[in-house]
N, C-alpha and C. Protein backbone atom coordinates (compact mmCIF):
# COMPACT_ATOMS: atom_id res chain seq x y z
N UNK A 1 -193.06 57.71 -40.63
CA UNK A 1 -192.16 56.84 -41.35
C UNK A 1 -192.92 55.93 -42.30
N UNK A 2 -194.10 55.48 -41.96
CA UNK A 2 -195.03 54.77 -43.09
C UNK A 2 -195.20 55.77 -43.89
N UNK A 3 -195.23 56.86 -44.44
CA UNK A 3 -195.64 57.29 -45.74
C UNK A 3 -194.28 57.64 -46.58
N UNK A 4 -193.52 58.00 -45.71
CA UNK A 4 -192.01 58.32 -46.79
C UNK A 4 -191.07 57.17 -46.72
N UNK A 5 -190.76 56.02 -45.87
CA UNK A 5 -190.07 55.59 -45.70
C UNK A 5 -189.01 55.65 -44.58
N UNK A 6 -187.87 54.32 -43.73
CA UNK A 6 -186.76 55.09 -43.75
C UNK A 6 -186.09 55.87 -43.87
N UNK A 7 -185.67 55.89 -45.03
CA UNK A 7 -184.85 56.43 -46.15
C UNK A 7 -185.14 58.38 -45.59
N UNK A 8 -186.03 58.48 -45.58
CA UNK A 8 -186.47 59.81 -45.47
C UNK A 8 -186.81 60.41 -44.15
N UNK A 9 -186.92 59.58 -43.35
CA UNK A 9 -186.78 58.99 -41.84
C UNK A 9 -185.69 60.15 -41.11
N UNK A 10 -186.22 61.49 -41.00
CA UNK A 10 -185.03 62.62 -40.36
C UNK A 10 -185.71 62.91 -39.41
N UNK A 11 -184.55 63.21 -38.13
CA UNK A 11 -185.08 63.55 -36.94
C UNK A 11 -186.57 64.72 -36.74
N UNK A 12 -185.71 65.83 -38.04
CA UNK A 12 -186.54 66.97 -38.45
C UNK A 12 -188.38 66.53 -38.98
N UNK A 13 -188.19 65.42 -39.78
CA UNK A 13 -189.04 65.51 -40.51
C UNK A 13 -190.12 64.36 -39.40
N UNK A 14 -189.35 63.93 -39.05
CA UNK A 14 -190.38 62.76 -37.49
C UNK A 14 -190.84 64.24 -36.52
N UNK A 15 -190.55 65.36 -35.86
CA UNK A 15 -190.38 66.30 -35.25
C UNK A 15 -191.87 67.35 -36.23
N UNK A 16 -191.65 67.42 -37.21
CA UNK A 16 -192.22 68.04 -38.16
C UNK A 16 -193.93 67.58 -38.32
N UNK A 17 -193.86 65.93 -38.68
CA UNK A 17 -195.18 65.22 -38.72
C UNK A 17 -195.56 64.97 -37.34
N UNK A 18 -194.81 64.92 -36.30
CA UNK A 18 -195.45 64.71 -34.78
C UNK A 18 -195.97 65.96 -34.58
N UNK A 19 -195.67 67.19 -34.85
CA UNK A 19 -196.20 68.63 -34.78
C UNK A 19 -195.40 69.00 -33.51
N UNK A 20 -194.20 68.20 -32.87
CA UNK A 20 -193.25 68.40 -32.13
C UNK A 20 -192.05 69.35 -32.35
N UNK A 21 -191.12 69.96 -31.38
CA UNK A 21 -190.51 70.60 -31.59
C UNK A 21 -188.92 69.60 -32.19
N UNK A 22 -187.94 70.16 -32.71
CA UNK A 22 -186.60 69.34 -32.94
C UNK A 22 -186.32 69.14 -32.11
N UNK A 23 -186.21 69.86 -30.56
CA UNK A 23 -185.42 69.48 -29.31
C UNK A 23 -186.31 68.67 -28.38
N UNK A 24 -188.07 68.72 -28.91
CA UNK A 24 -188.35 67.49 -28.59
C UNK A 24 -188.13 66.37 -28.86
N UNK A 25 -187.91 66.06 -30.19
CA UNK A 25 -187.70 64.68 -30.73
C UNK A 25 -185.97 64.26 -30.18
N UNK A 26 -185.20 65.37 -30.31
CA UNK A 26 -183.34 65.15 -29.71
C UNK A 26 -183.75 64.73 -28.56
N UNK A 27 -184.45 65.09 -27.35
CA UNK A 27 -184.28 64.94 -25.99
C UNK A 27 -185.17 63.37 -25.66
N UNK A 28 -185.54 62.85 -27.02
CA UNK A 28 -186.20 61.55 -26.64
C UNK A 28 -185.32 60.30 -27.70
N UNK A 29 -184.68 60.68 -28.71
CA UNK A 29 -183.77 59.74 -29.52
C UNK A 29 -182.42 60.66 -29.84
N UNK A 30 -181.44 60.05 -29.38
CA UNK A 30 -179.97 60.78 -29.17
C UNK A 30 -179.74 60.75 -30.98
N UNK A 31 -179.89 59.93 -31.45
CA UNK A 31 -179.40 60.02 -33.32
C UNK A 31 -180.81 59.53 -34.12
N UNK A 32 -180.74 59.41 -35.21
CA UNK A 32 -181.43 59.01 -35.89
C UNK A 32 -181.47 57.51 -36.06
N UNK A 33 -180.66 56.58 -35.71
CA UNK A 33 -180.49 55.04 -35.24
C UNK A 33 -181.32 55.16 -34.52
N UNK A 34 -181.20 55.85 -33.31
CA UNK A 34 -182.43 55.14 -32.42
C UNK A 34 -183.93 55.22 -32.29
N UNK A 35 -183.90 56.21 -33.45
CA UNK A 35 -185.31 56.53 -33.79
C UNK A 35 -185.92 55.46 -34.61
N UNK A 36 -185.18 55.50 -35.42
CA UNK A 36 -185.34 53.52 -36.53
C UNK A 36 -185.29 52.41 -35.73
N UNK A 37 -184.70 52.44 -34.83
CA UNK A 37 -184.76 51.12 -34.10
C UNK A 37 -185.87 51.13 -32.87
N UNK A 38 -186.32 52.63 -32.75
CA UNK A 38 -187.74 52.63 -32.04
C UNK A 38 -189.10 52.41 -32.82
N UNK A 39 -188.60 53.19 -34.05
CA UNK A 39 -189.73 52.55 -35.03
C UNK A 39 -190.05 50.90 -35.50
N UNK A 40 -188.61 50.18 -34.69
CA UNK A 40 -188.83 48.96 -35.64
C UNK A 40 -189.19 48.09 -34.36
N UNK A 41 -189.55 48.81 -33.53
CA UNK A 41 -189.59 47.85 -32.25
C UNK A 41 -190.99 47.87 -31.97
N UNK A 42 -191.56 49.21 -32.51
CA UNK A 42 -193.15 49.37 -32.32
C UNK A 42 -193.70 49.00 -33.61
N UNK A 43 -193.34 48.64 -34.36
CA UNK A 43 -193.98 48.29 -35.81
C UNK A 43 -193.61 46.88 -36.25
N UNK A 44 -192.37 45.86 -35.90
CA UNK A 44 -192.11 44.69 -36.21
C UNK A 44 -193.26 44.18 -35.83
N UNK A 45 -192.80 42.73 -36.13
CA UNK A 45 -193.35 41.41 -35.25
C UNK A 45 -193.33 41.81 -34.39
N UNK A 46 -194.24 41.15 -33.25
CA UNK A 46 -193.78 40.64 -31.91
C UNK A 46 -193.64 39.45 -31.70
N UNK A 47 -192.54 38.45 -31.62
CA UNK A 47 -192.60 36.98 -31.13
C UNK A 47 -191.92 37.31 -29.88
N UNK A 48 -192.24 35.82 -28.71
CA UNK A 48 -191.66 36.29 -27.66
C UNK A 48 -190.30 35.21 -27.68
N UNK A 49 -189.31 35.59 -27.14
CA UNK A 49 -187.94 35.06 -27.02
C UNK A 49 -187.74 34.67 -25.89
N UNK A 50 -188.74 33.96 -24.81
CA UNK A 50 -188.86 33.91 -23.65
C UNK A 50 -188.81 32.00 -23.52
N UNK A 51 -187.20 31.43 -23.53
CA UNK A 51 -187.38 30.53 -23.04
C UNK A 51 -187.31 29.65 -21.74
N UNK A 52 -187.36 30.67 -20.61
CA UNK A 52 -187.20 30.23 -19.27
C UNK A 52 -188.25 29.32 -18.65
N UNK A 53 -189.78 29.32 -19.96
CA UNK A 53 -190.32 28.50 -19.42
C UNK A 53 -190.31 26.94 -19.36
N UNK A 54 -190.50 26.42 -17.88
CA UNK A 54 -189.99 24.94 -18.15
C UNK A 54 -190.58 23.78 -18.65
N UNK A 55 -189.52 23.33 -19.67
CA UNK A 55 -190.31 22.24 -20.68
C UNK A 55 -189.38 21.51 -21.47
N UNK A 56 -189.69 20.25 -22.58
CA UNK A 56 -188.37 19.78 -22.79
C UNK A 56 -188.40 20.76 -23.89
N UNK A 57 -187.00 20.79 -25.01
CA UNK A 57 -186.68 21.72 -26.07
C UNK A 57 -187.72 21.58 -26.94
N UNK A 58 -188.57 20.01 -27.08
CA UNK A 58 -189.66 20.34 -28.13
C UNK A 58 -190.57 21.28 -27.86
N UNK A 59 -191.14 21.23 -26.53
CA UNK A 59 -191.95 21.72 -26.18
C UNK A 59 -192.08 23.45 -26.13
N UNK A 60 -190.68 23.81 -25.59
CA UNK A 60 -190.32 25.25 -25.40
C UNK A 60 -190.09 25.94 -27.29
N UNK A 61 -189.64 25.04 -28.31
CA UNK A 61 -189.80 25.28 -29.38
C UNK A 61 -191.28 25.17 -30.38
N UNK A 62 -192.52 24.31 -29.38
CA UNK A 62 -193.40 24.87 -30.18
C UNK A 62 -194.15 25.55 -29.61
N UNK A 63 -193.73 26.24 -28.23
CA UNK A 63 -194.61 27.31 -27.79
C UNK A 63 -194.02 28.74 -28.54
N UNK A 64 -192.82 28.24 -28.88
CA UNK A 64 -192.16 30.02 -29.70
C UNK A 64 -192.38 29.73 -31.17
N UNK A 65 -192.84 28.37 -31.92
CA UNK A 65 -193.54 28.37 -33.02
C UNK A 65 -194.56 29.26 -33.62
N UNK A 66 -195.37 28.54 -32.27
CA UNK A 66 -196.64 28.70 -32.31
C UNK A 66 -197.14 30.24 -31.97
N UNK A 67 -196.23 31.23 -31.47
CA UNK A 67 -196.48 32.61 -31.26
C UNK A 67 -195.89 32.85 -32.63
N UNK A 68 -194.90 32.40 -33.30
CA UNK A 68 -194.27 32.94 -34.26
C UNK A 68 -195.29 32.83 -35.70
N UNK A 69 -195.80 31.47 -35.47
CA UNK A 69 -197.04 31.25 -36.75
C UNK A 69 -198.59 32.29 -36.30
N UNK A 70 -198.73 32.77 -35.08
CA UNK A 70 -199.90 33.75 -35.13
C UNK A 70 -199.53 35.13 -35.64
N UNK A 71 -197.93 35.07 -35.61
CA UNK A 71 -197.56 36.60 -35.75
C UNK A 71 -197.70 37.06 -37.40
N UNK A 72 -197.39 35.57 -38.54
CA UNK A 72 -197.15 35.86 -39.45
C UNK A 72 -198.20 36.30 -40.60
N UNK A 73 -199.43 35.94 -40.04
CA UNK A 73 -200.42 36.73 -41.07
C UNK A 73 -200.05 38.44 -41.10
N UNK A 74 -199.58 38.49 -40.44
CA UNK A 74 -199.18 39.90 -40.55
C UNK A 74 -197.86 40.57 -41.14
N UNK A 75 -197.59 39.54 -41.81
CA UNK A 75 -195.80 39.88 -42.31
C UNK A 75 -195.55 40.54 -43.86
N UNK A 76 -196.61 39.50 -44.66
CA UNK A 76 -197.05 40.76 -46.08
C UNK A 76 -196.97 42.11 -45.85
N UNK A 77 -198.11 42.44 -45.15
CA UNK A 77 -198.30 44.13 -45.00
C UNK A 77 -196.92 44.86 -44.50
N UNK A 78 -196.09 44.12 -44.40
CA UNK A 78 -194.55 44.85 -43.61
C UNK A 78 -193.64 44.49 -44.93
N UNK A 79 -193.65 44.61 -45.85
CA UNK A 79 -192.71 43.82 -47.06
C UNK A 79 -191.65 45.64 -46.76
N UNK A 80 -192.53 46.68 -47.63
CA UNK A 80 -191.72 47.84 -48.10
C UNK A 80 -191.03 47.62 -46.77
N UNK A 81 -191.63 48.08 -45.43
CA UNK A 81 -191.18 48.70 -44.22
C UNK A 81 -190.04 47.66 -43.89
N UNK A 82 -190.08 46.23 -44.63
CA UNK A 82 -188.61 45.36 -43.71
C UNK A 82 -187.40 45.66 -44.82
N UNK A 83 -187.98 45.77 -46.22
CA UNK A 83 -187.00 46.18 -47.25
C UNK A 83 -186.56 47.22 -46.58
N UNK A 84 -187.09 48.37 -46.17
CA UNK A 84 -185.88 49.57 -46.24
C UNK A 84 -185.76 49.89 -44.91
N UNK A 85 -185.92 48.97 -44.21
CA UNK A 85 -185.30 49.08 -42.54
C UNK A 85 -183.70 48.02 -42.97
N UNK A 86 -184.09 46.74 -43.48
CA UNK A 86 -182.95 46.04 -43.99
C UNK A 86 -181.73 46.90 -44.44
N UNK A 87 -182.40 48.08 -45.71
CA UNK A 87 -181.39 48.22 -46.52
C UNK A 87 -180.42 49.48 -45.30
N UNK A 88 -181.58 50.26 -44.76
CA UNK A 88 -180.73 51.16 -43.84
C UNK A 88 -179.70 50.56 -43.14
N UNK A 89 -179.96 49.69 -42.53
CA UNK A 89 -179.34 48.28 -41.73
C UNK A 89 -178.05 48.31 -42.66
N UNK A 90 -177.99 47.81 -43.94
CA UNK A 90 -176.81 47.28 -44.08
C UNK A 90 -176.16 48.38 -44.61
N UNK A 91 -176.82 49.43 -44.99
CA UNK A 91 -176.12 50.57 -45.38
C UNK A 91 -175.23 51.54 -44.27
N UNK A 92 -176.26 51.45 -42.81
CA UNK A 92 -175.51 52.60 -42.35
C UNK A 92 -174.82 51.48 -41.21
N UNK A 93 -173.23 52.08 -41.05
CA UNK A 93 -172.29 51.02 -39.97
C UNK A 93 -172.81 51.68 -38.31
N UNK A 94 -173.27 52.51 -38.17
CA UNK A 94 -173.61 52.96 -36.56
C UNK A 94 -175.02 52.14 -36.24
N UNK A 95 -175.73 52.15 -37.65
CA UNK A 95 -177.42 51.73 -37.06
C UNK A 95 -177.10 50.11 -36.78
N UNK A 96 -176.25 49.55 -37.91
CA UNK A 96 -175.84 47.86 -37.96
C UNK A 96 -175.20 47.41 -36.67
N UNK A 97 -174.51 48.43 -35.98
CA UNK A 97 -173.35 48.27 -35.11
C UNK A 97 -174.65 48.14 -34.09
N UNK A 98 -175.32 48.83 -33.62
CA UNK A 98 -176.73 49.01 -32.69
C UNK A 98 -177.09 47.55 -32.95
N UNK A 99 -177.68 47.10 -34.13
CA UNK A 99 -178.54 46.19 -34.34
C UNK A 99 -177.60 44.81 -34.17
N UNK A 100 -176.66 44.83 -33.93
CA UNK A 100 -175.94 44.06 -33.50
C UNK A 100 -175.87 43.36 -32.14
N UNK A 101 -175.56 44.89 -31.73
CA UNK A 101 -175.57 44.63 -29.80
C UNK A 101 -176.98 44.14 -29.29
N UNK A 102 -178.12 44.32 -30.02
CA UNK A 102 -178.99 44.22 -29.70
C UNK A 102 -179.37 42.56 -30.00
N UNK A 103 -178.96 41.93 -31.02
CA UNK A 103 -178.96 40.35 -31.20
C UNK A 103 -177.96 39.76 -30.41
N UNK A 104 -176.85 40.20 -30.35
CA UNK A 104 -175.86 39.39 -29.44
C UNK A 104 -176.81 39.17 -27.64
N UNK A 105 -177.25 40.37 -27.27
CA UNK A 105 -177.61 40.13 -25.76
C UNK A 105 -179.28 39.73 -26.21
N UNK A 106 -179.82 39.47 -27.00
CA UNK A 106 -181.38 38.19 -27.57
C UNK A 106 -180.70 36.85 -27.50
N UNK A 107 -178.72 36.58 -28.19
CA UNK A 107 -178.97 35.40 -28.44
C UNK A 107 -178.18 34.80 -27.09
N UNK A 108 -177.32 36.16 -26.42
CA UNK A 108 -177.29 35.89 -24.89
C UNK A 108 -178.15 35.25 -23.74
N UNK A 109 -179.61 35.99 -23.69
CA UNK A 109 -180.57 35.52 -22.92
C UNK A 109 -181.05 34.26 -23.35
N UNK A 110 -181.21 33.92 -24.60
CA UNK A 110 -181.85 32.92 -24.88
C UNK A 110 -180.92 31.89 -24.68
N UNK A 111 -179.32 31.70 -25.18
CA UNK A 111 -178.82 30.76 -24.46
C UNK A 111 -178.69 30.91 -22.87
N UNK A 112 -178.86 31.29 -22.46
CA UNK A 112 -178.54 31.13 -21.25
C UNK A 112 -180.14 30.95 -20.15
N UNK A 113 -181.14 30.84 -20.98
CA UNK A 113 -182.24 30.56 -20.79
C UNK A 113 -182.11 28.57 -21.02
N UNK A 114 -181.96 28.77 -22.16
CA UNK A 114 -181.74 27.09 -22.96
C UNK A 114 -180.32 26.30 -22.12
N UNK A 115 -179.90 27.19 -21.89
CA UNK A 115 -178.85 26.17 -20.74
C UNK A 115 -179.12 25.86 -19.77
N UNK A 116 -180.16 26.57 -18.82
CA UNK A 116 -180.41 26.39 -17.45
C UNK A 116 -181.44 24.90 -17.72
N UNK A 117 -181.98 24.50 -18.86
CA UNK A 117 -182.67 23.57 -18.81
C UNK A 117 -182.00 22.28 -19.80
N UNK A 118 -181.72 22.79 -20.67
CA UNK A 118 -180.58 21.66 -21.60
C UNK A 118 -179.51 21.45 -21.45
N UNK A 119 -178.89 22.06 -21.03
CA UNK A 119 -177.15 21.90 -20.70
C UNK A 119 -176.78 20.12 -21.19
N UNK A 120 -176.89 19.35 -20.44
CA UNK A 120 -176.26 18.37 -21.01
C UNK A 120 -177.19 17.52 -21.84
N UNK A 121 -178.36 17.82 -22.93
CA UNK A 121 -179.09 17.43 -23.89
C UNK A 121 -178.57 17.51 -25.54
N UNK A 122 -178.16 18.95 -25.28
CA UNK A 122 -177.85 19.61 -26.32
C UNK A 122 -176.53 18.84 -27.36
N UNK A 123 -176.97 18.93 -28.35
CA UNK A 123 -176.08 18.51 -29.10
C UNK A 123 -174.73 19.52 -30.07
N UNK A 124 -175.06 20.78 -29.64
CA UNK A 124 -174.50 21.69 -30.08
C UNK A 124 -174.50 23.21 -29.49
N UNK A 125 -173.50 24.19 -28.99
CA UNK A 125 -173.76 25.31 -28.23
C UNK A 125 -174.99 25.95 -28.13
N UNK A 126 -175.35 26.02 -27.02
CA UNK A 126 -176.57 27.28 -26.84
C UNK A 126 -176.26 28.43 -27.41
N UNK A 127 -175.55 29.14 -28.05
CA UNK A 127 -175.47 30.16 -28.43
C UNK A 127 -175.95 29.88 -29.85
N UNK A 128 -175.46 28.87 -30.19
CA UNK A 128 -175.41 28.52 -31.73
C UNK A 128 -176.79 27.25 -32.19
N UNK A 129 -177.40 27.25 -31.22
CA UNK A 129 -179.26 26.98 -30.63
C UNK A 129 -179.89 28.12 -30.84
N UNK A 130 -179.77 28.92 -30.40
CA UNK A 130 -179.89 30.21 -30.14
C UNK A 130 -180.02 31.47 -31.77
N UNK A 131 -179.14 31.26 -32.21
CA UNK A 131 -178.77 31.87 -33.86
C UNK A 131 -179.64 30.90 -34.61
N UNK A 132 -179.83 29.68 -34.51
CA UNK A 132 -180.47 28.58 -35.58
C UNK A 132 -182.00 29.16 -34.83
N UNK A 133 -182.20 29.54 -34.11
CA UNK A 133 -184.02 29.80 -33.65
C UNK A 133 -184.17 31.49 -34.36
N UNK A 134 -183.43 32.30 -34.34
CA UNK A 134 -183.72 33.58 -34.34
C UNK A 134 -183.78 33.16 -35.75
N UNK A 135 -182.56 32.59 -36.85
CA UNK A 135 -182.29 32.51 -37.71
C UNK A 135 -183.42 32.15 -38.60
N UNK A 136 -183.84 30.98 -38.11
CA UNK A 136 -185.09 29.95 -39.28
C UNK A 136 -186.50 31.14 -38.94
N UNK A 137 -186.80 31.29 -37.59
CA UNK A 137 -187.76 32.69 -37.39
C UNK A 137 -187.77 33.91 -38.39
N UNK A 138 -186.22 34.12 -38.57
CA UNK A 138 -186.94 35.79 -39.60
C UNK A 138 -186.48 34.86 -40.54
N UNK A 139 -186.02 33.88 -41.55
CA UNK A 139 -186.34 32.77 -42.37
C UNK A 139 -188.11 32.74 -42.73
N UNK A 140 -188.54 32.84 -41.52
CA UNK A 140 -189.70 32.24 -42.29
C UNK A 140 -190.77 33.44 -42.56
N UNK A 141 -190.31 34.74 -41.55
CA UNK A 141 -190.55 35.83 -41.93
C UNK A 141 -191.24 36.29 -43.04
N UNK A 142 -189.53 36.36 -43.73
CA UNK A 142 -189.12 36.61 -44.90
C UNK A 142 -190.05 36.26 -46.12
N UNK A 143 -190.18 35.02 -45.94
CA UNK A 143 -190.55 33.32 -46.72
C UNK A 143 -192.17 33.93 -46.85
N UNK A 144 -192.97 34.97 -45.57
CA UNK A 144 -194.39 34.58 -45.28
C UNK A 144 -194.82 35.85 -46.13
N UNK A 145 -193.66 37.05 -46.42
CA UNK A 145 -193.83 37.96 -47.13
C UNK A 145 -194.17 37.66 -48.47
N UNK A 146 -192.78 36.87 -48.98
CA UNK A 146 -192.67 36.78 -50.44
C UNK A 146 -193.90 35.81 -50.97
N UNK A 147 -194.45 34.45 -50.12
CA UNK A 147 -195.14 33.87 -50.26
C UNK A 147 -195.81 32.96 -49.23
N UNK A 148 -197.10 34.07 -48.45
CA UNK A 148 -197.36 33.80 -47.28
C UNK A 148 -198.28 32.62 -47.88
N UNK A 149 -198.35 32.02 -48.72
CA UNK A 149 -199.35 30.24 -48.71
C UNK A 149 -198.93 29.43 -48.43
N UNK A 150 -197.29 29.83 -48.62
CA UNK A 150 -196.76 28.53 -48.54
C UNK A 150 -196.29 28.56 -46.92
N UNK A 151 -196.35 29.27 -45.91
CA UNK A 151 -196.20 29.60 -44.62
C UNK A 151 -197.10 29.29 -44.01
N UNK A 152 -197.95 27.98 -43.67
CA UNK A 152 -198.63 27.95 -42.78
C UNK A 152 -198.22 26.97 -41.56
N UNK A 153 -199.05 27.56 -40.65
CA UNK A 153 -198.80 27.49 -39.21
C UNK A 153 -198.36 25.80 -39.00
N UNK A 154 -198.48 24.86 -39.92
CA UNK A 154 -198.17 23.31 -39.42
C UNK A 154 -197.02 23.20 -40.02
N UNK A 155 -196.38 24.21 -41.40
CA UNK A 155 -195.25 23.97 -42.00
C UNK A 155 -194.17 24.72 -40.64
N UNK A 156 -194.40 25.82 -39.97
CA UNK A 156 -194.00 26.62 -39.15
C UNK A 156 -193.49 25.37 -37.75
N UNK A 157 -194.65 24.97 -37.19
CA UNK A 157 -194.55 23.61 -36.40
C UNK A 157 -193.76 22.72 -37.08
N UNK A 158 -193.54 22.53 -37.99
CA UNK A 158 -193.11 21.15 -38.50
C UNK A 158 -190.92 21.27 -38.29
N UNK A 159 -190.63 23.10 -38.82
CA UNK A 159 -189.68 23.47 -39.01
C UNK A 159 -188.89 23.28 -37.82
N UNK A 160 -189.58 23.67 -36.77
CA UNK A 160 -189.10 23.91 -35.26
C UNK A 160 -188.96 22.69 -34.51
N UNK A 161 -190.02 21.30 -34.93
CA UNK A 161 -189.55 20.59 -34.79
C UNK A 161 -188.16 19.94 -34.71
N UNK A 162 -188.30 19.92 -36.29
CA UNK A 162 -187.51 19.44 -36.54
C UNK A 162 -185.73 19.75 -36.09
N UNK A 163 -185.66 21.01 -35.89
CA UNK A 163 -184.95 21.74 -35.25
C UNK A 163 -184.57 21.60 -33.45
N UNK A 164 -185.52 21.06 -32.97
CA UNK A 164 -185.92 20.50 -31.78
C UNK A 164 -185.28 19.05 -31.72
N UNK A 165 -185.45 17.93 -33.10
CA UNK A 165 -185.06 16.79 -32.90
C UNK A 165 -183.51 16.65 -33.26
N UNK A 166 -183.27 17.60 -33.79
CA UNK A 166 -181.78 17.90 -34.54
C UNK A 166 -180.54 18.12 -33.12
N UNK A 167 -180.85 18.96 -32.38
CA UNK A 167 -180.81 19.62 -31.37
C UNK A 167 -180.90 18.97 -29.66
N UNK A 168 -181.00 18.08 -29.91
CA UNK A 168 -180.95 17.15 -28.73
C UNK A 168 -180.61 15.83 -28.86
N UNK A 169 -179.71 15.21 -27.95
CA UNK A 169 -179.37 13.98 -27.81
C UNK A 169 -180.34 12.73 -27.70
């Protein structure tokens, strides 16, 4: 998928460059969605979404900063590969519909991570805590692609903060 793209991204042609058979590649990704969304799971970022650890919201927000600002020297080199995972995304309704279910139960765990410790801090739903963290994260993503100078790791801290002080009573 790094040399053609997405776009070109066929069960056949993943089957073809693995030197695999077609009914190997069928008997390990049911459609071609889940082959893109296996590719994007081994090739994204990795930040971790793990807020069960206990701490107040500043704290639990600059430990997922601070993984999120080591991740981003690496976000340039992913520009083509997030463009045309994006555009597949909004183009095809089965892969979007996937990528959906798959943020709803991220912004599931994470509120319900952020509730077991904020519940009555919070100044606004954990769910909607939850969308503002994933949200400003591929925000800054985005931001580290188009112009990773202006993305550094204390502007990254500074964001989450602030988001942190917004966010609590």
């Amino acid at each position: 998928m790094n040399e053609s793209g997405f776009p070109a991204a066929t069960l056949e042609a993943v089957a073809q460059r693995a030197g695999m058979s077609r009914g190997a590649i069928y008997s390990n990704f049911a459609s071609r969605a889940d082959l893109l969304l296996a590719a994007a799971g081994a090739r994204g970022l990795k930040i971790d979404h793990d807020f069960s650890q206990l701490g107040t919201l500043d704290e639990q927000l600059r430990r997922f900063a601070t993984g999120l600002a080591e991740a981003l020297p690496n976000a340039p080199g992913t520009q083509r590969w997030h463009a045309e995972l994006f555009l597949c995304i909004a183009t095809q309704p089965t892969l979007k519909a996937h990528v959906a279910v798959g943020f709803s139960a991220l912004f599931h765990t994470m509120g319900a991570q952020l509730e077991a410790q904020h519940r009555d801090e919070l100044t606004l739903p954990v769910g909607s805590l939850a969308l503002a963290i994933q949200s400003l994260a591929m925000g800054l993503v985005y931001q580290a692609i188009l112009s990773p100078e202006a993305v550094t790791e204390a502007a990254v801290l500074d964001a989450f903060a602030a988001l942190a002080r917004g966010a609590v009573r």
